[in-house]
Protein backbone atom coordinates (compact mmCIF):
# COMPACT_ATOMS: atom_id res chain seq x y z
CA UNK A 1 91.19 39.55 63.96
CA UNK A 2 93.92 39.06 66.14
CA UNK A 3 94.22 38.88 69.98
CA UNK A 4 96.40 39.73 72.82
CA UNK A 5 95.43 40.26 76.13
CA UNK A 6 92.32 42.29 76.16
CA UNK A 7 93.36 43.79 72.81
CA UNK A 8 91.84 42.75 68.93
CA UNK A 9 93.51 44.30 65.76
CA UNK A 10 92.00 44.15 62.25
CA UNK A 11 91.66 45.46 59.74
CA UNK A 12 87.74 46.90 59.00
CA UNK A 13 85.42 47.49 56.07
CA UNK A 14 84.07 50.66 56.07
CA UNK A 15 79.70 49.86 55.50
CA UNK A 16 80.49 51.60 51.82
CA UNK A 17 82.94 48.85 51.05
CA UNK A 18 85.07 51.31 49.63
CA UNK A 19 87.86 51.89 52.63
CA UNK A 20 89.72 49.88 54.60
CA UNK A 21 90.60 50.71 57.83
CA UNK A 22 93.52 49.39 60.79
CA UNK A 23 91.40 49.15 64.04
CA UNK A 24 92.91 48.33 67.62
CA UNK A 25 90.08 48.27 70.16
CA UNK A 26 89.99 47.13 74.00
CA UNK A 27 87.34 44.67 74.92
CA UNK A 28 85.75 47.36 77.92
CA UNK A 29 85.74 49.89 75.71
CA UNK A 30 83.03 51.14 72.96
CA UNK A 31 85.11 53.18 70.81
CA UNK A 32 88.27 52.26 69.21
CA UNK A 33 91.59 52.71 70.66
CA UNK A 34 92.89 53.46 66.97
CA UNK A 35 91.07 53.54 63.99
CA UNK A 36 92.89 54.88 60.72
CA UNK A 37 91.90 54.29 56.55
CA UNK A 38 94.78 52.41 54.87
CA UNK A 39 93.37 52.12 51.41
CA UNK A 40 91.09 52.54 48.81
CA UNK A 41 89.47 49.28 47.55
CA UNK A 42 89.28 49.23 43.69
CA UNK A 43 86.94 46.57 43.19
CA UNK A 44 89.32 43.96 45.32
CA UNK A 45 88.64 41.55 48.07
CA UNK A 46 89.56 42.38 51.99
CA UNK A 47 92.46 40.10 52.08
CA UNK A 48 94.41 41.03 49.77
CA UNK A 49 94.43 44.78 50.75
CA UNK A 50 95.55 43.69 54.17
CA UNK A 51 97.86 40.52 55.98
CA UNK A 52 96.93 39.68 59.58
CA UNK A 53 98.70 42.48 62.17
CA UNK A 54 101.09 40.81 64.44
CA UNK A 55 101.75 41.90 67.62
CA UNK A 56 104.87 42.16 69.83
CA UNK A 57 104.70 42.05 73.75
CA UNK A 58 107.30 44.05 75.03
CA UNK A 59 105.91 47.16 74.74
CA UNK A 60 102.37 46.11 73.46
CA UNK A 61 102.53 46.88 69.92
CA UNK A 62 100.86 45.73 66.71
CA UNK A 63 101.67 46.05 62.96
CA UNK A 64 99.68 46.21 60.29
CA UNK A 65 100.94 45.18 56.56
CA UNK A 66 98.95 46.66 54.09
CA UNK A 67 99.68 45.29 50.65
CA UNK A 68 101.08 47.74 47.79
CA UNK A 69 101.44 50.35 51.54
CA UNK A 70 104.00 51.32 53.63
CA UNK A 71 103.94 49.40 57.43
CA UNK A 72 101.86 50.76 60.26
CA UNK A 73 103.12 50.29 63.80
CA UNK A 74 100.61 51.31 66.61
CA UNK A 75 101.74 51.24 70.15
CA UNK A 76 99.51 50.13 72.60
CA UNK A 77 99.48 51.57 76.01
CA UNK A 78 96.55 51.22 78.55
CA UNK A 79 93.28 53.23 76.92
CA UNK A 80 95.45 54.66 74.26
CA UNK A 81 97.42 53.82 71.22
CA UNK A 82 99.23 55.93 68.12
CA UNK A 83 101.63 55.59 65.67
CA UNK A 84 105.25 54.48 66.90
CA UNK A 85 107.66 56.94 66.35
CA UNK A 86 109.76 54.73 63.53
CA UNK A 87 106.26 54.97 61.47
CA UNK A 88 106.02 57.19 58.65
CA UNK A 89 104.25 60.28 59.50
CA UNK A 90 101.01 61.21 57.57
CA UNK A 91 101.41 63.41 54.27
């Protein structure tokens, strides 16, 4: 899990240990900010589906590397964050 400001990002085990999901979430809040499945696991360990996100202040943004995926840049902005526009779309 990594921090900034009031912010965490991580990437989550689903409770069938099957998916693995990018998670942003605000400390006030109950619900996720943005929650989205990167992978499949096959049998393989948390951390090596997924590298710690790193995040970049200016604007409040956070990356997530899957490995064997494509990048996934979430912009953070108040109660909301989505993909950045430079992020591949969703097929």
């Amino acid at each position: 899990m990594i921090w900034y400001r009031d912010y965490a990002a991580y990437c989550g085990l689903a409770d069938d240990c099957e998916k693995v999901s990018a998670i942003v979430a605000q400390i006030s809040t109950r619900k996720p900010l943005y929650k989205k499945q990167l992978e499949k696991l096959g049998g393989e360990f948390l951390e090596s589906i997924c590298e710690s996100p790193t995040w970049e202040r200016q604007p409040a943004r956070v990356t997530f590397t899957p490995h064997g995926g494509a990048k996934q840049t979430v912009e953070v902005n108040g109660r909301f964050a989505d993909l950045t526009p430079d992020t591949p779309a969703e097929e």
